[in-house]
N, C-alpha and C. Protein backbone atom coordinates (compact mmCIF):
# COMPACT_ATOMS: atom_id res chain seq x y z
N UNK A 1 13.10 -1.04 0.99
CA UNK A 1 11.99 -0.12 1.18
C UNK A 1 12.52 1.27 1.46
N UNK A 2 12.66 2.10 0.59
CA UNK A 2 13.35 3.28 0.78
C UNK A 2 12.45 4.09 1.35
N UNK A 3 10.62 4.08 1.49
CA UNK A 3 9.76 5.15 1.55
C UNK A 3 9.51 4.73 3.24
N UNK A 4 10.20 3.84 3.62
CA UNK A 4 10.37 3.54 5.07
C UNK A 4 10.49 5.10 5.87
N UNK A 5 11.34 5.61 5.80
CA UNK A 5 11.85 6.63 6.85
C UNK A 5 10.67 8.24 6.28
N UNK A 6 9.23 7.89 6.03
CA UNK A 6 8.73 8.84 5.30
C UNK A 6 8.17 9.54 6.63
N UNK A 7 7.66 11.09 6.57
CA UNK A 7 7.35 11.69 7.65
C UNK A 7 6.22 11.86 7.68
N UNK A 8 4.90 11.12 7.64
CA UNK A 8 4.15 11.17 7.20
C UNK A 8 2.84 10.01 8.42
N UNK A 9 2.38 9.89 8.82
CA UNK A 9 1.71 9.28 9.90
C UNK A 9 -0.08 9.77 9.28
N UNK A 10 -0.66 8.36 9.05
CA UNK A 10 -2.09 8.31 8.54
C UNK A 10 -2.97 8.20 9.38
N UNK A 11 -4.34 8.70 9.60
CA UNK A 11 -4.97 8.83 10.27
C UNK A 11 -5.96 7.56 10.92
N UNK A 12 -6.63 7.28 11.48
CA UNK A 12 -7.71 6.11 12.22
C UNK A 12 -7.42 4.97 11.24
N UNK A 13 -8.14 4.54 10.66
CA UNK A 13 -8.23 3.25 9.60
C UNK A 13 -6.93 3.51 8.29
N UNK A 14 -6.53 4.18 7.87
CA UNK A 14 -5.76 4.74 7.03
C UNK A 14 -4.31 3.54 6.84
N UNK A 15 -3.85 3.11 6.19
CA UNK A 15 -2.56 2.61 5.51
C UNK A 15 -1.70 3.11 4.21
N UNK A 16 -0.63 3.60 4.34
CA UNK A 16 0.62 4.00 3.82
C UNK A 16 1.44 2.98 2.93
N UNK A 17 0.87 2.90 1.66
CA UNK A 17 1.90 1.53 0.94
C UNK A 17 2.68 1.73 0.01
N UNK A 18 3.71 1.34 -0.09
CA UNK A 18 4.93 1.63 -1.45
C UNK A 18 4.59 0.18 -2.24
N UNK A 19 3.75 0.79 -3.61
CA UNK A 19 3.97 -0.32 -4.40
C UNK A 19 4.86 -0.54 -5.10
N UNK A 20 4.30 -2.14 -5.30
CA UNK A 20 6.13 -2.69 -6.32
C UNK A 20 5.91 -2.39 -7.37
N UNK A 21 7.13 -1.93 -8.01
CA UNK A 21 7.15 -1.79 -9.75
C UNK A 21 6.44 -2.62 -10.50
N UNK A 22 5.89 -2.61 -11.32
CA UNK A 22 5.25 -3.44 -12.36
C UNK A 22 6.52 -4.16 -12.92
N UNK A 23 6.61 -5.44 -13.67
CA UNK A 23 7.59 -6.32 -14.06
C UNK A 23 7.67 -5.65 -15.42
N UNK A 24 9.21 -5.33 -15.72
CA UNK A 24 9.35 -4.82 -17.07
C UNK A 24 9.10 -6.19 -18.18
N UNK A 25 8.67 -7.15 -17.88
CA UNK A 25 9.46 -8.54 -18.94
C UNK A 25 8.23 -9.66 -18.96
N UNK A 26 7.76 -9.72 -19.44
CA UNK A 26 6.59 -11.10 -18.97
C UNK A 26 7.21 -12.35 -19.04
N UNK A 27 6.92 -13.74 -19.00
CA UNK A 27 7.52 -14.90 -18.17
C UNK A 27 8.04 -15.27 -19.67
N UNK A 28 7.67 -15.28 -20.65
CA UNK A 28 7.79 -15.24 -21.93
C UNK A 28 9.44 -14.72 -22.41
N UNK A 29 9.65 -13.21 -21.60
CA UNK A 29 11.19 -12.83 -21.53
C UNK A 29 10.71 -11.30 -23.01
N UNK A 30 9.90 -10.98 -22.85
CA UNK A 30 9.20 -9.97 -23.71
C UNK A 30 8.94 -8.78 -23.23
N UNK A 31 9.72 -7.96 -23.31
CA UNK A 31 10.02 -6.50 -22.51
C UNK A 31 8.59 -5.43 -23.43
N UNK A 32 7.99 -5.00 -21.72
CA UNK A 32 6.89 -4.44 -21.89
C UNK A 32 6.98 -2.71 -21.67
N UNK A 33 6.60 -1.93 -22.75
CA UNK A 33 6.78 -0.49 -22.73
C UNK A 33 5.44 0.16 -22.02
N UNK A 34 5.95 1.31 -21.36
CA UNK A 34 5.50 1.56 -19.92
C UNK A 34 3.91 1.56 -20.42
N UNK A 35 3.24 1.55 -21.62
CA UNK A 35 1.83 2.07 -21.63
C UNK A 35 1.00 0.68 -21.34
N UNK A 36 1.85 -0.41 -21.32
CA UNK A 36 1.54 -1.99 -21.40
C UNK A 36 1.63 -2.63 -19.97
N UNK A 37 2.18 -1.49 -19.15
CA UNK A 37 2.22 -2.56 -18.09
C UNK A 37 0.86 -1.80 -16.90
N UNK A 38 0.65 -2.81 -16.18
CA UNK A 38 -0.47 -3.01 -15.11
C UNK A 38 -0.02 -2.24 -14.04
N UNK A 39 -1.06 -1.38 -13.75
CA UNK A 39 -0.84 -1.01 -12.63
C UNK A 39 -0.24 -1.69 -11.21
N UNK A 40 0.08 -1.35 -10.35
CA UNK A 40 0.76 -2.22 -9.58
C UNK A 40 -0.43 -2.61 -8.12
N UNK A 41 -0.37 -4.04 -8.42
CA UNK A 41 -1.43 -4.13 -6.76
C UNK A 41 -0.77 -4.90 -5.62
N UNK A 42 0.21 -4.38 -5.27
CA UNK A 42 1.01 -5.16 -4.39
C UNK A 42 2.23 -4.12 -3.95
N UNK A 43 2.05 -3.85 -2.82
CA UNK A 43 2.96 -2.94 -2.04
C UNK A 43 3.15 -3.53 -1.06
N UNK A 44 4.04 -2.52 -0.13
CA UNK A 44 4.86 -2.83 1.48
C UNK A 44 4.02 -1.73 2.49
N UNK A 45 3.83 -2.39 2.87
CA UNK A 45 3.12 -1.24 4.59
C UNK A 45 4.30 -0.50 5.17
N UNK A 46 4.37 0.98 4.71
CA UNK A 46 5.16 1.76 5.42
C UNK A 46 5.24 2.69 6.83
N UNK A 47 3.33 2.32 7.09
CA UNK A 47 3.11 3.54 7.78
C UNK A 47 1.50 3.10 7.80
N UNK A 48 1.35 2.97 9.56
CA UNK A 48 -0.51 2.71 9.63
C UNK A 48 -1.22 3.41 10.54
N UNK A 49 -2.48 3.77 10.72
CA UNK A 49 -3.31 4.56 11.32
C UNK A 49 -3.07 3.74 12.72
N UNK A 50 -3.83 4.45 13.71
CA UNK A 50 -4.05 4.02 15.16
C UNK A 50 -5.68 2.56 15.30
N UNK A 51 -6.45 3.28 13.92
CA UNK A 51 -6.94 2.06 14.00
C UNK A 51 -8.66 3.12 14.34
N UNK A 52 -9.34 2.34 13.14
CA UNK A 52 -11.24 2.75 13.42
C UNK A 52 -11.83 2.93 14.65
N UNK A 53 -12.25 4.12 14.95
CA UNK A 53 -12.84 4.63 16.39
C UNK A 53 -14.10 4.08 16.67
N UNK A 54 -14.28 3.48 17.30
CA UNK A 54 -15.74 2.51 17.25
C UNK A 54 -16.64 3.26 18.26
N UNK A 55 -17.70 3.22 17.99
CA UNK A 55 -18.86 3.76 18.68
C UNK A 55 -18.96 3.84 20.59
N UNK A 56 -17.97 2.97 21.03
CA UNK A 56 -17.40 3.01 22.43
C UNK A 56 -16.55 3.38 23.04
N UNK A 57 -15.92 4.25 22.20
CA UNK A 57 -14.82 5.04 21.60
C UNK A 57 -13.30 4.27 22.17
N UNK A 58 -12.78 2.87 21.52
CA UNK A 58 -12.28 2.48 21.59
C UNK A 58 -11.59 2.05 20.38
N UNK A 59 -10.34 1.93 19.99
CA UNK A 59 -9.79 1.72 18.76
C UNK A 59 -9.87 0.31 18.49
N UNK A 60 -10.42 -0.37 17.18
CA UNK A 60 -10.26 -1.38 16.65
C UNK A 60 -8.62 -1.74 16.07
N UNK A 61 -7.88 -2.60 16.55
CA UNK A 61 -6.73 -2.69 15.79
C UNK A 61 -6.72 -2.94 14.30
N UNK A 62 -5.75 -2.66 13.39
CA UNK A 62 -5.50 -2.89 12.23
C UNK A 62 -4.73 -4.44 12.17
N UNK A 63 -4.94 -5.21 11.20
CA UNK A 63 -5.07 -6.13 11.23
C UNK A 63 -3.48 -6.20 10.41
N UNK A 64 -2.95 -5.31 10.02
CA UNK A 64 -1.75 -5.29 8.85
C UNK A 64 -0.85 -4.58 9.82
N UNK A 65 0.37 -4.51 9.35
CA UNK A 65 1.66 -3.35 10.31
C UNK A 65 2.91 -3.10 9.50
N UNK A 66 3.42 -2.21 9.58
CA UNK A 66 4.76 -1.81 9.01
C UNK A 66 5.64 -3.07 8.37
N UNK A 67 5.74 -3.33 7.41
CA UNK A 67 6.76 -4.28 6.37
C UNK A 67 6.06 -5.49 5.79
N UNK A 68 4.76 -5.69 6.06
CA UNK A 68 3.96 -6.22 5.63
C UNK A 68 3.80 -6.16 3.94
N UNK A 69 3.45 -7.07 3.19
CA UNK A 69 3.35 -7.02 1.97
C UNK A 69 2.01 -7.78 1.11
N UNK A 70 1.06 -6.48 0.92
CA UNK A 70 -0.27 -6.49 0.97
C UNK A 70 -0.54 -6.91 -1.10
N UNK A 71 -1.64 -7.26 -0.99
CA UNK A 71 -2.97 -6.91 -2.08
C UNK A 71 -3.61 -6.07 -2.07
N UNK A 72 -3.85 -4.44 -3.10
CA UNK A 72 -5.11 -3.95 -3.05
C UNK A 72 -5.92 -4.15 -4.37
N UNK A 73 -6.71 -3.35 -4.01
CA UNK A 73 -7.70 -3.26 -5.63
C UNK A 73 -6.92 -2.06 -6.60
N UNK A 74 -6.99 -2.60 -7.67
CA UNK A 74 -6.48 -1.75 -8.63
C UNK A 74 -6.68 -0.27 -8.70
N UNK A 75 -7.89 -0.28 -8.21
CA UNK A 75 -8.09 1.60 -8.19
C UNK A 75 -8.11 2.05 -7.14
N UNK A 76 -8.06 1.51 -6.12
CA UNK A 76 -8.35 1.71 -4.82
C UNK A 76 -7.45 2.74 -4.34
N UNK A 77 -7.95 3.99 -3.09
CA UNK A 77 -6.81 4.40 -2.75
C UNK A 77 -6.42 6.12 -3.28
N UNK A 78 -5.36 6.41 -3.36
CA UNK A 78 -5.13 7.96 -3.17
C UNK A 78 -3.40 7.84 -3.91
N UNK A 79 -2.80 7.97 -4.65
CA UNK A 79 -1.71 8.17 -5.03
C UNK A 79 -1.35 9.76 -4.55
N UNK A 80 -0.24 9.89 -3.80
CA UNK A 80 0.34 11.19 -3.80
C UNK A 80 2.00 10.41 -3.56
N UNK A 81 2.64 12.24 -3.73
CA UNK A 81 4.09 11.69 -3.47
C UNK A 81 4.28 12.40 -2.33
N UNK A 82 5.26 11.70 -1.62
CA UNK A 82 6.20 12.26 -0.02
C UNK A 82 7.10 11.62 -0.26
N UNK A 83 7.96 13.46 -0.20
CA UNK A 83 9.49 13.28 0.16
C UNK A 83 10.01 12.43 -1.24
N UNK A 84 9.49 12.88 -2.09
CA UNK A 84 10.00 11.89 -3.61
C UNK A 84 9.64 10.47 -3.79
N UNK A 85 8.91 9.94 -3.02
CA UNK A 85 8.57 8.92 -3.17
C UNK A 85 7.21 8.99 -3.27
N UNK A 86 6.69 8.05 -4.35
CA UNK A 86 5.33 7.43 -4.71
C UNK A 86 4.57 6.62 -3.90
N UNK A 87 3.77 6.84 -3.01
CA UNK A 87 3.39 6.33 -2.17
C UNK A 87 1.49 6.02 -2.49
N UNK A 88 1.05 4.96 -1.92
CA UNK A 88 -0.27 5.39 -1.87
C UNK A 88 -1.30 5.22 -0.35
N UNK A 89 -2.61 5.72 -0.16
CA UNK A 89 -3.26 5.85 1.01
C UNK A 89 -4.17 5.31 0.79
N UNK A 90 -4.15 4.36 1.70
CA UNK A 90 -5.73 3.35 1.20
C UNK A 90 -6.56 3.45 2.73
N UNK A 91 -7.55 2.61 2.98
CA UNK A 91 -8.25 2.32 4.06
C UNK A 91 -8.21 0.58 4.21
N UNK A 92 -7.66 0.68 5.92
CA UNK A 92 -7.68 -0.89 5.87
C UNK A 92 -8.87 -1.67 4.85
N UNK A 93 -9.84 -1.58 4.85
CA UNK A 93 -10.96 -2.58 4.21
C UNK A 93 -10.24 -2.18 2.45
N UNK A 94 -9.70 -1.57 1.88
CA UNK A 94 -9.28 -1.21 0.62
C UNK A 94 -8.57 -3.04 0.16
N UNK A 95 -7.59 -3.27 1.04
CA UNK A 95 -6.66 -3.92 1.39
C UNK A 95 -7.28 -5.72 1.31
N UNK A 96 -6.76 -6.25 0.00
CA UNK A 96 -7.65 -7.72 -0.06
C UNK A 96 -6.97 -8.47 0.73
N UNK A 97 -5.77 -8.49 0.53
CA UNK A 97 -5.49 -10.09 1.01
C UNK A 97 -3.76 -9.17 1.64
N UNK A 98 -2.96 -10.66 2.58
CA UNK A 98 -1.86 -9.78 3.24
C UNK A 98 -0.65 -10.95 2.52
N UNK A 99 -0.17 -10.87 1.70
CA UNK A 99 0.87 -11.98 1.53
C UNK A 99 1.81 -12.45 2.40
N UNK A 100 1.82 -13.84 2.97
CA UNK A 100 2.35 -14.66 3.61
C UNK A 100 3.79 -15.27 3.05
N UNK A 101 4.98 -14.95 3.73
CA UNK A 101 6.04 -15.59 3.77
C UNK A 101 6.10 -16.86 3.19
């Protein structure tokens, strides 16, 4: 995870994810040119908010944390770069599922 050491800290509900490359090769062994491959929905949690300010003004925790390796929705989210790296900004609820070890 190189986008680890990024300087960059997201706000209330907010998550920081480095997605994984798309697979150059399908299972087949059939090398796919970049206009063919899928966007990527599966990143690493680099970086998470403090967590949704609730009406009692108490923070809801985030349910995900730093090195975690998530599901989002394909469009979901904010692509920018920091510090040369491709990063994207989603909102916890963006975030489907958390992949398990």
């Amino acid at each position: 995870m190189a986008a680890k050491n990024l300087k960059i800290r997201p706000l209330d509900d907010r998550v920081v994810v480095e997605p994984v490359e798309a697979e150059e090769r399908t299972a087949g062994g059939i090398v796919l040119p970049d206009s063919a491959k899928e966007k990527p929905q599966r990143g690493h949690v680099v970086a998470v908010g403090v967590g949704k300010l609730l009406e009692n003004g108490q923070r809801a925790p985030l349910s995900v944390s730093i090195g975690d390796e998530v599901i989002y929705g394909k469009y979901s989210g904010s692509d920018i770069e920091v510090d040369g790296h491709d990063v994207k900004i989603l909102r916890e609820s963006d975030i489907l599922a958390k992949v398990l070890a």
